[in-house]
N, C-alpha and C. Protein backbone atom coordinates (compact mmCIF):
# COMPACT_ATOMS: atom_id res chain seq x y z
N UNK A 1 -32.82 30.46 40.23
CA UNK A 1 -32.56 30.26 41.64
C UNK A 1 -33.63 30.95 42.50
N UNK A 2 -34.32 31.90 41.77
CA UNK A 2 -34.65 32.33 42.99
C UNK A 2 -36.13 32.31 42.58
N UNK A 3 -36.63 31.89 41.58
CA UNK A 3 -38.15 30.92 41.24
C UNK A 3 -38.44 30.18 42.25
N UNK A 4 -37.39 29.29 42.14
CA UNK A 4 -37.98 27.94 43.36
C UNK A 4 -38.21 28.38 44.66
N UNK A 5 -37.16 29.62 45.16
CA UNK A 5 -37.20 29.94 46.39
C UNK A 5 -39.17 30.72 46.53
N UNK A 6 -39.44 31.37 45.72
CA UNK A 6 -40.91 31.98 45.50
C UNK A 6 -41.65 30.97 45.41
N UNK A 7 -41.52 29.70 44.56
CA UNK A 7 -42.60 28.82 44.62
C UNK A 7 -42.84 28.43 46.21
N UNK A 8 -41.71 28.24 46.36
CA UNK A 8 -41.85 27.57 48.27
C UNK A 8 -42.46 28.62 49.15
N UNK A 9 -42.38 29.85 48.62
CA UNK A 9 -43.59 30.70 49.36
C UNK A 9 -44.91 30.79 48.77
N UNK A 10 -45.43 30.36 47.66
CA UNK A 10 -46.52 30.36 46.59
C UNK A 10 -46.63 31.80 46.05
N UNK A 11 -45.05 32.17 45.17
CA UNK A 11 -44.94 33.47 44.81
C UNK A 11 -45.02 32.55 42.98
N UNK A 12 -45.65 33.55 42.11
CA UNK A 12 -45.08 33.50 40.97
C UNK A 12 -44.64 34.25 40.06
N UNK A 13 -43.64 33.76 39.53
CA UNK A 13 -42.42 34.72 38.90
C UNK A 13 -43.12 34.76 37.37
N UNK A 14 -42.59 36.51 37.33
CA UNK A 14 -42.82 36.36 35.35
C UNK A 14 -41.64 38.20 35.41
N UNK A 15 -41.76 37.61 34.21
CA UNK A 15 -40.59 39.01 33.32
C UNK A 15 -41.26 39.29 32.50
N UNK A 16 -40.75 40.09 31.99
CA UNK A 16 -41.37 41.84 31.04
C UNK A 16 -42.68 42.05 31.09
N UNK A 17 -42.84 42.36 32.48
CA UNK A 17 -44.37 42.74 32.93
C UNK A 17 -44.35 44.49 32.75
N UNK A 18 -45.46 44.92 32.63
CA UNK A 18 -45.89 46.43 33.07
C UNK A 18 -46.52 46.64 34.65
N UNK A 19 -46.23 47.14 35.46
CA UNK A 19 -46.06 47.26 36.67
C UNK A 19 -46.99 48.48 36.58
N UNK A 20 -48.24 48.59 36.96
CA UNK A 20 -48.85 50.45 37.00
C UNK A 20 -50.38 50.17 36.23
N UNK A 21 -50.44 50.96 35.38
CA UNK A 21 -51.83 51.24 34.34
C UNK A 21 -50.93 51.72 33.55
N UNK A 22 -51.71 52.10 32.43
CA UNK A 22 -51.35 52.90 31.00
C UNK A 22 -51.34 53.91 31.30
N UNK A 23 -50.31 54.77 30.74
CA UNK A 23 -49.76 55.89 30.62
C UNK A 23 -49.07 56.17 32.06
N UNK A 24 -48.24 55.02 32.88
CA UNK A 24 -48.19 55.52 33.99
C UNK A 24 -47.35 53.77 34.55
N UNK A 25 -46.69 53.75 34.31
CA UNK A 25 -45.95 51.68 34.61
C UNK A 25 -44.59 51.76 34.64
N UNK A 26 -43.84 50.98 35.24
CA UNK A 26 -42.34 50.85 34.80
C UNK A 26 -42.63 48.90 34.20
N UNK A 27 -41.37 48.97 34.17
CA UNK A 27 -41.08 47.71 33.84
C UNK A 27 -39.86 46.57 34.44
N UNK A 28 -39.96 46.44 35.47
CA UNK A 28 -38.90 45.92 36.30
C UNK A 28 -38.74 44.28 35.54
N UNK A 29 -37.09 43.69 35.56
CA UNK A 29 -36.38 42.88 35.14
C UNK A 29 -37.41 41.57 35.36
N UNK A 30 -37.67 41.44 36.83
CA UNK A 30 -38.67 40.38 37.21
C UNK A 30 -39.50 40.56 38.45
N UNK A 31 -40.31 39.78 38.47
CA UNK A 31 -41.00 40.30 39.57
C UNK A 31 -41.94 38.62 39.91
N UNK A 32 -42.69 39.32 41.52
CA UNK A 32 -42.76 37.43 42.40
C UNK A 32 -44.04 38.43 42.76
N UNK A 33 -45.55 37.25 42.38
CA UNK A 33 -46.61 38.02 42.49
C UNK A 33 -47.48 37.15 43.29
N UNK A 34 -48.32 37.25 44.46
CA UNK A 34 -49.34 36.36 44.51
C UNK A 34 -50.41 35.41 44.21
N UNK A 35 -50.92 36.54 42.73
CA UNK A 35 -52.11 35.89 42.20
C UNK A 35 -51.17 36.20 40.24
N UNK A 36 -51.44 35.26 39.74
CA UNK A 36 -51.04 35.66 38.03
C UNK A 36 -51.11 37.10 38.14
N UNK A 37 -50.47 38.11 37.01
CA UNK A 37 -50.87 39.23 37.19
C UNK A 37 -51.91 39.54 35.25
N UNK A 38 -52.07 40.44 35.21
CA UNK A 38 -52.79 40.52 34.28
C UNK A 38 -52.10 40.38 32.69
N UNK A 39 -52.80 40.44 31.55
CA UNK A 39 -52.20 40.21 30.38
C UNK A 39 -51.20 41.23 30.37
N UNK A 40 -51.95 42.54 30.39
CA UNK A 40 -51.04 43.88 29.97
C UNK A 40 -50.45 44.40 31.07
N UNK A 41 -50.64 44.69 32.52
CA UNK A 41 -50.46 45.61 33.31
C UNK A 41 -50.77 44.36 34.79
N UNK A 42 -49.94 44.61 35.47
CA UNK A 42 -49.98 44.40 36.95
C UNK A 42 -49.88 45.56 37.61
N UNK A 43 -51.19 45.55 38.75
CA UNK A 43 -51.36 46.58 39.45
C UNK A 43 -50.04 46.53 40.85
N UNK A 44 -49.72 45.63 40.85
CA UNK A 44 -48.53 45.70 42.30
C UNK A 44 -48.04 43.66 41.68
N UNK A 45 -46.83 43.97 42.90
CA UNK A 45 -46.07 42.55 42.39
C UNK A 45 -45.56 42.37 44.41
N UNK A 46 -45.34 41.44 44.13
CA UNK A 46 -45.10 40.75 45.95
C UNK A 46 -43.27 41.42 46.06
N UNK A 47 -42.44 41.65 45.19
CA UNK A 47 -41.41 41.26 44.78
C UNK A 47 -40.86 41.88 43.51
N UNK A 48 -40.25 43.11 43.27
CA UNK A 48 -39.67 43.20 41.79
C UNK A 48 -38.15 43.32 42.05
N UNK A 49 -37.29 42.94 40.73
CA UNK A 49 -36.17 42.87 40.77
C UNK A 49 -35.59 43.24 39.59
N UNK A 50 -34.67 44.11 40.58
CA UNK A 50 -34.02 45.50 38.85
C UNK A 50 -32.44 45.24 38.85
N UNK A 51 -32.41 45.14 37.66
CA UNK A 51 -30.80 44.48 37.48
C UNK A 51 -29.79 46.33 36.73
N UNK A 52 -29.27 46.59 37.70
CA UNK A 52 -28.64 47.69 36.99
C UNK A 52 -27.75 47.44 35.89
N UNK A 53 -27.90 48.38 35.62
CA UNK A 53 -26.87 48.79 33.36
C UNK A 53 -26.77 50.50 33.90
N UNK A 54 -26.05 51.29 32.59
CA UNK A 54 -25.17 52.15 33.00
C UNK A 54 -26.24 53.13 32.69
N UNK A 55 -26.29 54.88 33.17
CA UNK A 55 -27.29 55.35 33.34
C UNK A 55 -28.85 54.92 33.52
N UNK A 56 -28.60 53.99 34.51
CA UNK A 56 -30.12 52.92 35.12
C UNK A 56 -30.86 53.91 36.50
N UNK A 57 -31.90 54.06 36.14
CA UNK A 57 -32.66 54.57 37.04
C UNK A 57 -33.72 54.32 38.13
N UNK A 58 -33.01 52.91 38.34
CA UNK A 58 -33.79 52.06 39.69
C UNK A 58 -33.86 52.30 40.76
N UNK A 59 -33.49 53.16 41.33
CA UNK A 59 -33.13 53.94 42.78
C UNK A 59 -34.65 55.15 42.32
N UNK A 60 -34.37 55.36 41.67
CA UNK A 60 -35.34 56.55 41.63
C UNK A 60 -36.62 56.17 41.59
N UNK A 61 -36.85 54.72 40.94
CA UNK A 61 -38.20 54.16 40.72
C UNK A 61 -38.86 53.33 42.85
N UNK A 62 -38.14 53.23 43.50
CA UNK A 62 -38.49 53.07 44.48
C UNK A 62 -40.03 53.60 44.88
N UNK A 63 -39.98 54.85 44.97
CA UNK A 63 -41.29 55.64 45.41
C UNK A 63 -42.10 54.89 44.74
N UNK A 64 -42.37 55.08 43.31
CA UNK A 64 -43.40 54.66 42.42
C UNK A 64 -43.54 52.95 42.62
N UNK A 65 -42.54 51.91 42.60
CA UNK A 65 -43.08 50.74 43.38
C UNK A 65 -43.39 51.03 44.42
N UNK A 66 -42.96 51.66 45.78
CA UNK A 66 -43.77 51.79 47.24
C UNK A 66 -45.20 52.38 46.92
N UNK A 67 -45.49 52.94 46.28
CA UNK A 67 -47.06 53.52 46.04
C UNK A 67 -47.54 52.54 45.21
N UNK A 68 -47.30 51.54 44.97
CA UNK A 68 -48.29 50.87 43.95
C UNK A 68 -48.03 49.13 44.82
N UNK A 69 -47.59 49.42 46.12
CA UNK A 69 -47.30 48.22 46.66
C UNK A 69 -46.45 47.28 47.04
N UNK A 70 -45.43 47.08 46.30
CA UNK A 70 -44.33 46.31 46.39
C UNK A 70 -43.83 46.15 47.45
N UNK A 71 -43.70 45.33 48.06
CA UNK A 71 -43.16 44.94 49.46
C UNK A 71 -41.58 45.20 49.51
N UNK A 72 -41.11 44.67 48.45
CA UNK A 72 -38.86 44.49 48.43
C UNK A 72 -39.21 44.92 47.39
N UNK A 73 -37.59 45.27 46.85
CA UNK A 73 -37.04 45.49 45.59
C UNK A 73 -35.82 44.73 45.92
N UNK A 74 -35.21 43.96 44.96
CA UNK A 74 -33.80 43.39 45.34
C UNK A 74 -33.41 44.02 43.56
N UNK A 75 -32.01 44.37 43.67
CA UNK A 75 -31.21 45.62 42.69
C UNK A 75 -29.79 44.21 43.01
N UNK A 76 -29.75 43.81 41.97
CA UNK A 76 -28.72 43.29 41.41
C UNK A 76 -27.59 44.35 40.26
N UNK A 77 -26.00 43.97 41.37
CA UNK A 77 -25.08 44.92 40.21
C UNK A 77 -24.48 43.85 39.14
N UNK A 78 -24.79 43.43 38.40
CA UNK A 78 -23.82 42.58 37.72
C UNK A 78 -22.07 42.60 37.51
N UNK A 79 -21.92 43.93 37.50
CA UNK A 79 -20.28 44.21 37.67
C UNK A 79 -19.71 43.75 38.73
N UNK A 80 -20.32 44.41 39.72
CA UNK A 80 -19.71 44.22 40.93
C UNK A 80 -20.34 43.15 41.63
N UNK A 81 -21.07 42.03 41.41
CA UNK A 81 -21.60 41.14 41.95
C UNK A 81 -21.87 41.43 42.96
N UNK A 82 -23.14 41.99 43.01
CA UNK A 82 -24.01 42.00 44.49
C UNK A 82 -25.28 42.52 44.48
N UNK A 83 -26.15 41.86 45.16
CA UNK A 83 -27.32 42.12 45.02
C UNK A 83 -27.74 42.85 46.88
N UNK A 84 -28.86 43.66 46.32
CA UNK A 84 -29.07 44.07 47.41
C UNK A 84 -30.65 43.88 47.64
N UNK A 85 -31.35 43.90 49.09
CA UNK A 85 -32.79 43.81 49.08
C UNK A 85 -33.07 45.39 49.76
N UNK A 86 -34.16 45.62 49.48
CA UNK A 86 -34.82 46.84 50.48
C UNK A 86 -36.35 46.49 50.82
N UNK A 87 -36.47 46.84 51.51
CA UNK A 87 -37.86 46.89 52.12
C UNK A 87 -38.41 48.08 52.10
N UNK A 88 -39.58 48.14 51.07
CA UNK A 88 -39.96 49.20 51.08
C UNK A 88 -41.50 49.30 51.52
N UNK A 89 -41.63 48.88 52.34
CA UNK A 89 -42.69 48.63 53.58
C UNK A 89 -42.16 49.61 54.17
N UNK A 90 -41.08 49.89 54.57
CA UNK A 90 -40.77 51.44 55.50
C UNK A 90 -40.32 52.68 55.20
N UNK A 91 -40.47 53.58 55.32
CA UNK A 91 -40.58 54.97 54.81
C UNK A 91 -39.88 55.80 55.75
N UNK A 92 -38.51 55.95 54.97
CA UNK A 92 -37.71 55.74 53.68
C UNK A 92 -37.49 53.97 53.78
N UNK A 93 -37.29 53.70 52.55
CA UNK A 93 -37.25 52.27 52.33
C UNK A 93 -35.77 52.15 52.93
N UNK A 94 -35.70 50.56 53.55
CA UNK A 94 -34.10 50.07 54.28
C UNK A 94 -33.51 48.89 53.61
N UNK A 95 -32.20 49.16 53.62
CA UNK A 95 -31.58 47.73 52.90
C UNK A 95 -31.82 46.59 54.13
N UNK A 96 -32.06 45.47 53.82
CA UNK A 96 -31.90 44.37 54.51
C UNK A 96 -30.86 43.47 54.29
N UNK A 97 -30.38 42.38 55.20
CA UNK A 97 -30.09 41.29 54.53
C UNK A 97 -30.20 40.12 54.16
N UNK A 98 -31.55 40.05 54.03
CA UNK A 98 -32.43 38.92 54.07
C UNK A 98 -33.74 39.45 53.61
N UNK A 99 -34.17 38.65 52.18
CA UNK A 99 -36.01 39.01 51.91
C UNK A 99 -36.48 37.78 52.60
N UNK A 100 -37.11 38.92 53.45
CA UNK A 100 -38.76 38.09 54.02
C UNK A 100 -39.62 37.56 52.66
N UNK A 101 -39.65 38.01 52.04
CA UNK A 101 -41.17 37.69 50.97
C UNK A 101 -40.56 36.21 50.53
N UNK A 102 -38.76 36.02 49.98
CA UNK A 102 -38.60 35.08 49.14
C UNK A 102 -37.88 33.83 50.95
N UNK A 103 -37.49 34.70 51.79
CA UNK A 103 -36.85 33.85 52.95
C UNK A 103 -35.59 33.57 52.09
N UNK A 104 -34.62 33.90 51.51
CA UNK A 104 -33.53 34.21 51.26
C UNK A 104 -32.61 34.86 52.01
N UNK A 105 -31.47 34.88 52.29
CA UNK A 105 -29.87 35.91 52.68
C UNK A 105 -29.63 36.32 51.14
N UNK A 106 -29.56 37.81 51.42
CA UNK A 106 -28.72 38.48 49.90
C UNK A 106 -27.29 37.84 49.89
N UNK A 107 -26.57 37.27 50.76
CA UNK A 107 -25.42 36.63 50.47
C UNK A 107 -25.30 35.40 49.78
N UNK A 108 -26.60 34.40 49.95
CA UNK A 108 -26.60 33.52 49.84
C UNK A 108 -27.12 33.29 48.22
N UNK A 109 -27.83 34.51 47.77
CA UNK A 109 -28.24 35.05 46.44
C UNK A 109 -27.12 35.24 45.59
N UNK A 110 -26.25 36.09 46.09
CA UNK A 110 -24.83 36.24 45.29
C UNK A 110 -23.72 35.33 45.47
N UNK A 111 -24.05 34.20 46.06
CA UNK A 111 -23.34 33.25 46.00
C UNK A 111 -23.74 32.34 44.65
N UNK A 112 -25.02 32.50 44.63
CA UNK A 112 -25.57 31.20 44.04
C UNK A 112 -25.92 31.84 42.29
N UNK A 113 -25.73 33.26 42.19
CA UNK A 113 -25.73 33.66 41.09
C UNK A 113 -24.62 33.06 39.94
N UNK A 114 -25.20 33.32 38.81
CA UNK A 114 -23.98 32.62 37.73
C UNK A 114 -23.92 33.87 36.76
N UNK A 115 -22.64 34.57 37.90
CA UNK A 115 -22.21 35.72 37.35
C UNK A 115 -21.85 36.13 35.93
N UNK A 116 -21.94 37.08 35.22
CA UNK A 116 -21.35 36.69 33.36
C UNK A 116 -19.78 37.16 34.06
């Protein structure tokens, strides 16, 4: 669902990327990039998206995507069905309800999800 919404901005989506350089990357669920990103390592992504699990440490990784670029983070809960966006263009980063990058409503995201 939310591929197509990136293609219509000329974002492209890929998973199990390295986000950073060596010795120094996370690895976010998915992510929406401008240009391909590299074989091993993407230096920044337009877009990453972290799906929480139980002792998950995606809140904390914020800073380290805002320093390496990332415009949003959208944090999907699978339990509790809901996804959230932030913008971390501003310092401290803010929830929104709506990504600019993909032109989405986070409501309209967790509507259209196919919850387990």
């Amino acid at each position: 669902m939310l591929r197509s919404r990136a293609r219509r901005q000329g974002l492209i989506a890929t998973t199990g990327f390295n986000l950073g350089q060596p010795m120094d990357f996370r690895v976010p669920d998915l992510g929406f990039h401008r240009t391909r990103p590299g074989v091993l390592y993407a230096p920044t992504a337009v877009v990453v998206v972290e799906v929480l699990s139980p002792d998950d440490e995606t809140f904390e990784k914020f800073g380290f995507y805002a320093a390496h670029g990332v415009e949003e983070i959208l944090v999907a809960h699978p339990q509790e069905r809901w996804v959230r966006c932030y913008d971390l263009r501003q310092d401290p980063p803010v929830q929104v309800e709506r990504s600019s990058c993909l032109d989405v409503a986070m409501a309209d995201v967790e509507s259209e999800v196919d919850w387990p």
